[in-house]
C-alpha atoms as a PDB file:
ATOM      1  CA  UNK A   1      58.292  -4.409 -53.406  1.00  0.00           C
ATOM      2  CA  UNK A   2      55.904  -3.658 -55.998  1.00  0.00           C
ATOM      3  CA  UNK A   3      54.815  -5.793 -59.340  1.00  0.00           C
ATOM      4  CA  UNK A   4      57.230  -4.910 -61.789  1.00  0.00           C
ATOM      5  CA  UNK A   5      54.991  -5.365 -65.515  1.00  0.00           C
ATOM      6  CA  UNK A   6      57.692  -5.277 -68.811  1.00  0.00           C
ATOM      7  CA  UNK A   7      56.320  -4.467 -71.504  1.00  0.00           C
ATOM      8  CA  UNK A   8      58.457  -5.679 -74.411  1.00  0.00           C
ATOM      9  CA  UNK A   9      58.437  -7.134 -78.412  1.00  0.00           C
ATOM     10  CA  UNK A  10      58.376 -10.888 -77.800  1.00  0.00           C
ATOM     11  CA  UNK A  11      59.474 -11.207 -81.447  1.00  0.00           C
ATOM     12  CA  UNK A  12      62.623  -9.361 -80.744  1.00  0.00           C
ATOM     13  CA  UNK A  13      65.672 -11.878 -79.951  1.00  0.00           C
ATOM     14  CA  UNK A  14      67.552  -8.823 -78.174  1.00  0.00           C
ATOM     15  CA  UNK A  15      64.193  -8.080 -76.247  1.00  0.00           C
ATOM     16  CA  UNK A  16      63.853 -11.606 -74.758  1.00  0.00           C
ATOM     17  CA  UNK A  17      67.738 -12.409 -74.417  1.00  0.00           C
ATOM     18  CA  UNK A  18      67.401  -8.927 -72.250  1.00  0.00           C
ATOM     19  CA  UNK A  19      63.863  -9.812 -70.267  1.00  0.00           C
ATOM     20  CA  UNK A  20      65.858 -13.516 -69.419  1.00  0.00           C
ATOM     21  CA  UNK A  21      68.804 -11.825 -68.096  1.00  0.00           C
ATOM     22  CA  UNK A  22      67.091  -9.602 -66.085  1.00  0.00           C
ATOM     23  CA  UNK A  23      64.624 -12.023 -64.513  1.00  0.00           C
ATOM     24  CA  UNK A  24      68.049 -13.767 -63.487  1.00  0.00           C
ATOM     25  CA  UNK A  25      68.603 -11.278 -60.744  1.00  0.00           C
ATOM     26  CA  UNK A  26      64.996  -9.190 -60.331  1.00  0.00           C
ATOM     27  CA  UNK A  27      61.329 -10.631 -60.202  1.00  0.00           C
ATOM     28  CA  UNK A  28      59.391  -8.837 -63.159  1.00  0.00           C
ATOM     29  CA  UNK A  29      56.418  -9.983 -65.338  1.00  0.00           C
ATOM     30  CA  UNK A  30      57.113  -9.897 -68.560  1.00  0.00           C
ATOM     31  CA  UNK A  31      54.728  -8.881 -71.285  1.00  0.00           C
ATOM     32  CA  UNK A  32      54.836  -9.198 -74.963  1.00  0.00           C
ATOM     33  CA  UNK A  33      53.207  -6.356 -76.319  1.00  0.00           C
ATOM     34  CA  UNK A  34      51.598  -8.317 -79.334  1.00  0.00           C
ATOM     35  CA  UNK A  35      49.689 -10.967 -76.849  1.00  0.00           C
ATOM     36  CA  UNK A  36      48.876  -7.891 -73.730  1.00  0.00           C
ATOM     37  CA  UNK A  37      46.237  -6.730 -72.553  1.00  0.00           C
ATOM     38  CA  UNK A  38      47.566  -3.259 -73.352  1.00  0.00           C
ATOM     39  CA  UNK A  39      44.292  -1.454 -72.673  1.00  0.00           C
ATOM     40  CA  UNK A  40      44.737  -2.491 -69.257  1.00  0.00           C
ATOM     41  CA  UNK A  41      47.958  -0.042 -69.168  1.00  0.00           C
ATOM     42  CA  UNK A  42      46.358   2.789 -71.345  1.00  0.00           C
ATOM     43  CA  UNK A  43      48.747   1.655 -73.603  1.00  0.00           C
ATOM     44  CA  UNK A  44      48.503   1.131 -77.985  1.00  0.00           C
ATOM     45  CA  UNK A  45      50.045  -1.104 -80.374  1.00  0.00           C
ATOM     46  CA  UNK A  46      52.157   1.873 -81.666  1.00  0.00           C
ATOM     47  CA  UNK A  47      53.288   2.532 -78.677  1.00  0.00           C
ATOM     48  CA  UNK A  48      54.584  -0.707 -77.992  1.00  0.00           C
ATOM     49  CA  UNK A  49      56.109  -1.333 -80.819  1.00  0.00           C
ATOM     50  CA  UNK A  50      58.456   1.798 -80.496  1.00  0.00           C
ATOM     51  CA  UNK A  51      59.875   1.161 -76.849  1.00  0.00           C
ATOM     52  CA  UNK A  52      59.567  -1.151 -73.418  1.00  0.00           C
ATOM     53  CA  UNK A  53      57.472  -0.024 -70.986  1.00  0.00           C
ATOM     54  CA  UNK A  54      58.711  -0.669 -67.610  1.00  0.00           C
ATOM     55  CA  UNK A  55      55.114   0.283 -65.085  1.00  0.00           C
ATOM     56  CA  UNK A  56      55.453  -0.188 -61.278  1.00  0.00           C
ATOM     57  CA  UNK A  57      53.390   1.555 -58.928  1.00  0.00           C
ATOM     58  CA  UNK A  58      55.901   4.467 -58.992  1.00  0.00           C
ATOM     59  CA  UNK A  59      54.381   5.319 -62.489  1.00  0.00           C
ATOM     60  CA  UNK A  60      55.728   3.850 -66.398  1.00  0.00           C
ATOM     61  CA  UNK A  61      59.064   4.068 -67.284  1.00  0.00           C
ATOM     62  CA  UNK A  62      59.559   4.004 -71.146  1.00  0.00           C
ATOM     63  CA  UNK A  63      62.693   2.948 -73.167  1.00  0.00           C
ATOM     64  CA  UNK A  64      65.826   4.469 -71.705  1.00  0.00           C
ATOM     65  CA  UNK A  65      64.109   5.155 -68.647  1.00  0.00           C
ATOM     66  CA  UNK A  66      62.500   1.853 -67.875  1.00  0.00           C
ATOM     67  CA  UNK A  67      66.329   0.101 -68.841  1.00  0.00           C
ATOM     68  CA  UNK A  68      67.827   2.239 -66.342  1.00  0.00           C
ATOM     69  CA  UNK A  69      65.119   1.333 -63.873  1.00  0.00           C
ATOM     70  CA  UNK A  70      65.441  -2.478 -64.215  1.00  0.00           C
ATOM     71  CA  UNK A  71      69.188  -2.051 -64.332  1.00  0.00           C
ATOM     72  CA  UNK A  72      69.236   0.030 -60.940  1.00  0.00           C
ATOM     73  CA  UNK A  73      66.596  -2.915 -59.120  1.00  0.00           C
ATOM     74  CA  UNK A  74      68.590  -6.030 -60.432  1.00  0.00           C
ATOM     75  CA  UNK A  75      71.595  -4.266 -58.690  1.00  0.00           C
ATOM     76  CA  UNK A  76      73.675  -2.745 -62.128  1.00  0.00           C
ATOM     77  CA  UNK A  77      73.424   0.639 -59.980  1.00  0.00           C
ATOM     78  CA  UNK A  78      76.338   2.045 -61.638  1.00  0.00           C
ATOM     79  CA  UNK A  79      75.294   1.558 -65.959  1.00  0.00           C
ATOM     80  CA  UNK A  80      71.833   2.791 -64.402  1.00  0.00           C
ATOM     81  CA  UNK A  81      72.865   5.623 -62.859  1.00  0.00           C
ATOM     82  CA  UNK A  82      75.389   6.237 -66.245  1.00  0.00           C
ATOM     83  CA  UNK A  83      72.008   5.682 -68.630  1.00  0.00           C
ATOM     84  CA  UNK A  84      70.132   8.215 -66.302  1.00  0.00           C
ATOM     85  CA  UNK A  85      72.615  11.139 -66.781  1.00  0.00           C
ATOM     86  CA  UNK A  86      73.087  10.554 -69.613  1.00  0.00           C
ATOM     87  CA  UNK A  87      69.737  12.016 -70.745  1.00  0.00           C
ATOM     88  CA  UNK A  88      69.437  12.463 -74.209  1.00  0.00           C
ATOM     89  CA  UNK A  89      72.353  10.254 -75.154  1.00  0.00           C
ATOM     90  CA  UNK A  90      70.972   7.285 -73.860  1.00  0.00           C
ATOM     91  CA  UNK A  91      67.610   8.058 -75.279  1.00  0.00           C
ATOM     92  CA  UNK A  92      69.444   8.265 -78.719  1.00  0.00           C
ATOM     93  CA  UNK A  93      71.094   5.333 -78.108  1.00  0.00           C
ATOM     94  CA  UNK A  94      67.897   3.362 -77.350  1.00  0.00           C
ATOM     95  CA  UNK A  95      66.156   4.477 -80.618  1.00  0.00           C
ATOM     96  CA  UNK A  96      69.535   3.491 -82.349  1.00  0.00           C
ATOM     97  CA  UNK A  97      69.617  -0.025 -81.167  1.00  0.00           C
ATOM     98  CA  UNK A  98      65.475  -0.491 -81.389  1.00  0.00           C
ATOM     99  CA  UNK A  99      65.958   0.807 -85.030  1.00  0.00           C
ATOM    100  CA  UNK A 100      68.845  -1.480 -85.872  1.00  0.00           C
ATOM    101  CA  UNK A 101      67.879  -5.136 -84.258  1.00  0.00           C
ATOM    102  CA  UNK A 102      69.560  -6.915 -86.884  1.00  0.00           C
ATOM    103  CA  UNK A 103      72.869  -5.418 -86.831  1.00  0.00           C
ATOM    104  CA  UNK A 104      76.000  -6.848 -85.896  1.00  0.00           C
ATOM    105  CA  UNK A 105      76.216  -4.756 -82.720  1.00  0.00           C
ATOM    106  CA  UNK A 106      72.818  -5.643 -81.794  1.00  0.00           C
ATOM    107  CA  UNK A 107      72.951  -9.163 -82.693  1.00  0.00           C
ATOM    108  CA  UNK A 108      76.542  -9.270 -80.364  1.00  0.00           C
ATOM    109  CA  UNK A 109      74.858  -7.487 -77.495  1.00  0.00           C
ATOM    110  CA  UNK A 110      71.848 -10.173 -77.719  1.00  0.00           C
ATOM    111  CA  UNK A 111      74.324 -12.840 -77.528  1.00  0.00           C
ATOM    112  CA  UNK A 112      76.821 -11.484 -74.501  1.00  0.00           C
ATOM    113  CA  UNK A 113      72.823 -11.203 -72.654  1.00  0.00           C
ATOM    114  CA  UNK A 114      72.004 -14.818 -73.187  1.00  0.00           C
ATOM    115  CA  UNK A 115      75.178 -16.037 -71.925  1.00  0.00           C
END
């Protein structure tokens, strides 16, 4: 299998409670998007401060997308597949949570993913 690259806000407790649980289950490389090489993706600072990027050599996978991809390879094929049909709600639900990192929801989520 392929390098999986993460590219994710290291400042973000959510964001590295999530890249720690994940890395439990699924080798991935895990990039915080203020230290990256982001060039080296084609990738900006904007950019990366909006969403993850999930890149393998199957192409980038951004927000929604690249959760339901990492779900689906650590084996959560089921919430994958849900997040994947889910289309536009999931994508709305991803801005939602990015946009609200410091409420309670959030902050219970980031605590359930550290264990």
């Amino acid at each position: 299998m392929s390098e999986i690259f993460v590219i994710y806000d290291g400042q973000c407790q959510l964001c590295k409670n999530s890249i720690t649980w994940v890395s439990k289950k699924l080798v991935i490389t895990p990039l915080d998007f203020h230290t990256a090489e982001l060039s080296r993706f084609g990738l900006s600072l904007e950019q990366c401060s909006r969403e993850v990027f999930v890149i393998t050599d199957q192409g980038q996978f951004i927000g929604a997308g690249g959760v339901a991809l990492l779900l689906n390879r650590r084996g959560n094929k089921v919430l994958s597949t849900l997040i994947t049909f889910s289309g536009p709600i999931a994508r709305s639900g991803y801005k939602w949570v990015a946009s609200h990192r410091n409420s309670l929801p959030v902050k219970i989520l980031s605590r359930l993913l550290r264990g």
